[in-house]
Protein backbone atom coordinates (compact mmCIF):
# COMPACT_ATOMS: atom_id res chain seq x y z
CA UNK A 1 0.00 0.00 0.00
CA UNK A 2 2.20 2.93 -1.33
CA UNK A 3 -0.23 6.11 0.76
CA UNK A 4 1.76 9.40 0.86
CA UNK A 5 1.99 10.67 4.36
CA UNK A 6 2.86 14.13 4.57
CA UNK A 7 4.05 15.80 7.70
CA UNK A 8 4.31 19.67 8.12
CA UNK A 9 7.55 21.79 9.33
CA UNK A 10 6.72 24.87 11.55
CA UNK A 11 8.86 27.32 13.71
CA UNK A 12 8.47 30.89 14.61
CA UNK A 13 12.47 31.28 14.11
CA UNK A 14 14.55 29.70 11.45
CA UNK A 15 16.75 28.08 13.99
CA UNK A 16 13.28 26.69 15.51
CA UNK A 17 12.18 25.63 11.95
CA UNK A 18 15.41 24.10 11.18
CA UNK A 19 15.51 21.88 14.32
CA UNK A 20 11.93 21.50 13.72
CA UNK A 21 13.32 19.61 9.93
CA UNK A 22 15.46 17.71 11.02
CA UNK A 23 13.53 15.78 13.81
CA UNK A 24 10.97 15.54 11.21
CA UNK A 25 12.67 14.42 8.14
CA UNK A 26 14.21 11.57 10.43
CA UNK A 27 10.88 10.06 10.53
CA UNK A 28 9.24 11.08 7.64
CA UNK A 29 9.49 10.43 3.90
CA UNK A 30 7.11 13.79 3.09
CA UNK A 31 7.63 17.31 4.33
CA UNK A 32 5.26 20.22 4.56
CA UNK A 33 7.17 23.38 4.61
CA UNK A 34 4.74 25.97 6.35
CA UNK A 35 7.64 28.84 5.96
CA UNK A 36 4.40 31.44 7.01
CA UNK A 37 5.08 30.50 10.41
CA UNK A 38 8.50 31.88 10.40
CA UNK A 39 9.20 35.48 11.40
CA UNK A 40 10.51 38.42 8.81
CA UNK A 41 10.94 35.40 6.24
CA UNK A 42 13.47 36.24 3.94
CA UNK A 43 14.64 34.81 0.90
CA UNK A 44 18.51 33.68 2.08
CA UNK A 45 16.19 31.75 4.94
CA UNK A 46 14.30 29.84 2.11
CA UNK A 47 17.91 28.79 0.68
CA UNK A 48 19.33 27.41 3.65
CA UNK A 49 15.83 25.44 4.58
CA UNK A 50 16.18 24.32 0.55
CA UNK A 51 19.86 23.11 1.99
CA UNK A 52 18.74 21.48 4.51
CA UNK A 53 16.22 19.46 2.79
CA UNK A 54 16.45 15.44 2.03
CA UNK A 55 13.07 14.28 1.60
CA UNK A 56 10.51 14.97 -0.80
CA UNK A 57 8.87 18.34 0.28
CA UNK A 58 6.03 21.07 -0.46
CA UNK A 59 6.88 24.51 0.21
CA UNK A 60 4.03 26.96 1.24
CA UNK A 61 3.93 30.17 2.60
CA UNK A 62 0.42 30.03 3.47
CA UNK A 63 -1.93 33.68 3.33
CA UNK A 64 -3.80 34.78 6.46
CA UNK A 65 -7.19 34.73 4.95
CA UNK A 66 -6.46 30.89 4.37
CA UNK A 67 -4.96 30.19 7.54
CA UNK A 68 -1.74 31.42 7.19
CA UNK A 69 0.70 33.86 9.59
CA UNK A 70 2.81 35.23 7.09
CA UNK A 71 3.62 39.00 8.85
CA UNK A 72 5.20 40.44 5.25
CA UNK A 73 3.51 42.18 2.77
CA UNK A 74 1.50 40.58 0.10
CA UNK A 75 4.04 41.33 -2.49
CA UNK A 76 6.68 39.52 -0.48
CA UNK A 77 4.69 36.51 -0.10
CA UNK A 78 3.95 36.24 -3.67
CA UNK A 79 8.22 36.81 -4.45
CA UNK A 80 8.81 33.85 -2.02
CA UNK A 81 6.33 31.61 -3.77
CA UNK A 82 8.10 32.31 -6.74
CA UNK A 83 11.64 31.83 -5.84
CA UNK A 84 10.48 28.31 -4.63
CA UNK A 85 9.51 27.28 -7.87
CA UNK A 86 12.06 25.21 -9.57
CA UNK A 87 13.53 24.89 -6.44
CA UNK A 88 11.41 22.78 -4.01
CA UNK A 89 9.71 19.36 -5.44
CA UNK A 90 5.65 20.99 -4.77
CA UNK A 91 4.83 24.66 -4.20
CA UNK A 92 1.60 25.03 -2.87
CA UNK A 93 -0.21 28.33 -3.80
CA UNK A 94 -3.72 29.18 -2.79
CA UNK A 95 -7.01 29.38 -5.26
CA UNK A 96 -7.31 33.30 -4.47
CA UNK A 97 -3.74 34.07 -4.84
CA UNK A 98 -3.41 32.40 -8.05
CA UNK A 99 -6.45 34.35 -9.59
CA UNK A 100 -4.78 37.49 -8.64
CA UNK A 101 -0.78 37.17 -9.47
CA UNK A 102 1.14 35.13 -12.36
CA UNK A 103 3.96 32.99 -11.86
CA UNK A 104 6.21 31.53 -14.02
CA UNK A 105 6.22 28.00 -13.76
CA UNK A 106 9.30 25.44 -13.41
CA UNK A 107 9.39 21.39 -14.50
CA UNK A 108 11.29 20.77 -11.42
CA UNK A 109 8.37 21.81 -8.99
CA UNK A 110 4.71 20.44 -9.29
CA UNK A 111 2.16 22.78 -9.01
CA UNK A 112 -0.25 22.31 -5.57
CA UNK A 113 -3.43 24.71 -6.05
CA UNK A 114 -5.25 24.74 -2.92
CA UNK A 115 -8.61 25.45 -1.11
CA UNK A 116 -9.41 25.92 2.06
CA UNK A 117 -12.42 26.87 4.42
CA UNK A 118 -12.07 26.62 7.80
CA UNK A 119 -15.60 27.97 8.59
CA UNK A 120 -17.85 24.49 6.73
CA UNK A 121 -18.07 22.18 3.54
CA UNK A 122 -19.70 23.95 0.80
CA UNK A 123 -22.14 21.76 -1.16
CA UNK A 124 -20.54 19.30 -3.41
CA UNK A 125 -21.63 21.48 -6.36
CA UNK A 126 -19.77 24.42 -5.07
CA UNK A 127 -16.89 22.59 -5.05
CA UNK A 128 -17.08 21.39 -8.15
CA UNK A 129 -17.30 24.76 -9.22
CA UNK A 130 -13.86 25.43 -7.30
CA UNK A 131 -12.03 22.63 -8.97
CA UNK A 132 -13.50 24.08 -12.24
CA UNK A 133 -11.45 27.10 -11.53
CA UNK A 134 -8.33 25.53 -10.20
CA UNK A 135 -7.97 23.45 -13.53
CA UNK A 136 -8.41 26.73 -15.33
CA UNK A 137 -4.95 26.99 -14.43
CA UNK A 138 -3.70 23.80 -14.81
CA UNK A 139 -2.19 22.77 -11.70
CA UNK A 140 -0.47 19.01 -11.26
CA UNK A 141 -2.72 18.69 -7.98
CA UNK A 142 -5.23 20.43 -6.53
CA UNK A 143 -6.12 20.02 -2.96
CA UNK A 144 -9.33 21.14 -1.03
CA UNK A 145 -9.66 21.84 2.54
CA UNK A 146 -12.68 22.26 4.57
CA UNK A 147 -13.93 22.24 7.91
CA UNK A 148 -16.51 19.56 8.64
CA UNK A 149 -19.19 19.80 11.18
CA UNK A 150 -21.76 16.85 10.56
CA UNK A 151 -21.39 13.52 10.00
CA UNK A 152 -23.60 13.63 6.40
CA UNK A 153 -20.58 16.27 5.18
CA UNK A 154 -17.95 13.94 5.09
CA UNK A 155 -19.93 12.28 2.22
CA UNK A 156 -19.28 15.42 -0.03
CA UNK A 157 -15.83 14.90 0.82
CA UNK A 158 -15.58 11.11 -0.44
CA UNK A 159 -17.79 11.98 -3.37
CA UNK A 160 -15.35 14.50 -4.59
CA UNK A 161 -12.71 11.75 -5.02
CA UNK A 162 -15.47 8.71 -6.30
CA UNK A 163 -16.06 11.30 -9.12
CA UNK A 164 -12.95 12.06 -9.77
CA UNK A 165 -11.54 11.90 -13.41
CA UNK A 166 -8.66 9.08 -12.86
CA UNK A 167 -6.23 11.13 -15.04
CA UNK A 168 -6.76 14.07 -12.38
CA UNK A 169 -4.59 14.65 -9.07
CA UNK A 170 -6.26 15.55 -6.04
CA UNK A 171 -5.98 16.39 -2.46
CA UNK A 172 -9.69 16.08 -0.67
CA UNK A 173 -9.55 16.52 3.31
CA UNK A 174 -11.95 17.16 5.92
CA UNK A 175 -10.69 19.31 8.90
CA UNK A 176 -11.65 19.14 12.51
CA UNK A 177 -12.95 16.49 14.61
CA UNK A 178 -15.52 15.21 12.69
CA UNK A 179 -13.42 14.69 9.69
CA UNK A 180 -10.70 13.22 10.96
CA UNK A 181 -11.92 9.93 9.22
CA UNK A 182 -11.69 11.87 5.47
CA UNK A 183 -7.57 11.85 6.30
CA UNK A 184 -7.43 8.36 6.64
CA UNK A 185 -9.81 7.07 4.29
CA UNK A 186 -8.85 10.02 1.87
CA UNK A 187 -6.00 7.94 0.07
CA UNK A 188 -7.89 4.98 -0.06
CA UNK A 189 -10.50 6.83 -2.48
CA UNK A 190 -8.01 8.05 -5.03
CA UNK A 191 -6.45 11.32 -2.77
CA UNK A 192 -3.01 11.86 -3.91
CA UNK A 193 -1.62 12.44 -0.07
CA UNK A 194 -2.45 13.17 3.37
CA UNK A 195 -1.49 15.07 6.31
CA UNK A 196 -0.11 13.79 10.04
CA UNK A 197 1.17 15.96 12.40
CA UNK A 198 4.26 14.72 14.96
CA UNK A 199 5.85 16.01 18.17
CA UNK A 200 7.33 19.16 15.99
CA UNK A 201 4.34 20.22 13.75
CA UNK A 202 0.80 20.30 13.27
CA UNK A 203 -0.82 22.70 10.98
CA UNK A 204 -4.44 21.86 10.99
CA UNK A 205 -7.12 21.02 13.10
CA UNK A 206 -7.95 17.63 12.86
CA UNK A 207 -4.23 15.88 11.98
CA UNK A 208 -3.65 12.40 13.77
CA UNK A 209 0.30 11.79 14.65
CA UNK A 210 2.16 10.48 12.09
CA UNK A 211 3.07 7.01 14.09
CA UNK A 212 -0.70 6.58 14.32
CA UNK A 213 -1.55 6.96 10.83
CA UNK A 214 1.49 5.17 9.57
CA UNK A 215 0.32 1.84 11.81
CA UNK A 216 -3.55 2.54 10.91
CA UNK A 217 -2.08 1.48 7.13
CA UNK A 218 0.30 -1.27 8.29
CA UNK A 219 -2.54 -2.72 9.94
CA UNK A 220 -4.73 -2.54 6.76
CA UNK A 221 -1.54 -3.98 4.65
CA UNK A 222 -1.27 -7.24 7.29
């Protein structure tokens, strides 16, 4: 059973980031890089992170409206995005930002468009009119975040990867209590990864530990 874990880096220093990455990457395969976390970012930080890296990683320097705690100005945000591309293996850029700002894009990085809405799960048709957007820009995945409240919810969730066209990558999770069962069934219904938090990072509501999820799979592959 070959199921992505991915496991997010935060810090609110470099040196705490750093420390954070390496305790991380000794256990884990799959790296989140939530750089937004980090205070007065600049770019020579994103270079040593980059050379500090050994394991497949996303790089995101997530906005506030969508969760993030980048303290820079919008313009450079959208400069570190870019100077991650080509450089990183996934850069992760948000619906909204991507609508508003062009980048130039790299073969060496894979293109993560994301979606997230930490207030509910809108109907399955809204979403569908989310993803339409997304692919307007042809992203290699395209992930979708949402907080779920109700049991009946997490359905949407599952139906968005049932229906989805095989040839298409996606990311479909359910945040928060209740939907704590989308991140583990999530890859088992076509999504192309999901999230675990561990003793360094967690960066949404709703992650199990990575040891958890890693034996909840074991178990299924015994």
């Amino acid at each position: 059973m070959n199921i992505k874990i991915c496991t997010p880096v935060i810090g609110k220093t470099l040196e705490e980031f750093l420390f954070n990455l390496e305790k991380t990457q000794n256990i884990s395969d799959f790296v989140e890089f939530r750089v937004d976390y980090i205070s007065n970012l600049s770019l020579k930080d994103i270079e040593i992170i980059k050379s500090n890296t050994n394991k497949a990683s996303i790089f995101t320097c997530r906005s506030r409206t969508e969760g993030g705690y980048f303290n820079g100005s919008e313009d450079n945000r959208i400069h570190i995005l870019q100077s991650a591309i080509g450089v990183f293996d996934y850069v992760d850029i948000e619906l909204a930002t991507i609508e508003r700002h062009q980048f130039n894009r790299n073969d060496k990085t894979k293109l993560i468009i994301s979606y997230h809405d930490f207030k509910e799960t809108p109907s399955y048709w809204d979403m569908q009119s989310i993803i339409l957007k997304m692919n307007s820009f042809k992203p290699d995945i395209l992930k979708i975040a949402t907080h779920v409240a109700h049991d009946y919810e997490v359905g949407k969730i599952y139906r968005l990867l049932t229906n989805k066209p095989k040839n298409e990558n996606r990311i479909v999770i359910g945040m928060g209590e209740t939907g704590k069962m989308t991140r583990i069934l999530g890859p088992l219904l076509g999504s192309y990864l999901t999230y675990a938090a561990t003793s360094w990072g967690e960066s949404a509501p709703g992650q199990l530990m990575f040891s958890k999820m890693k034996q909840i799979y074991e178990n299924m592959s015994s």
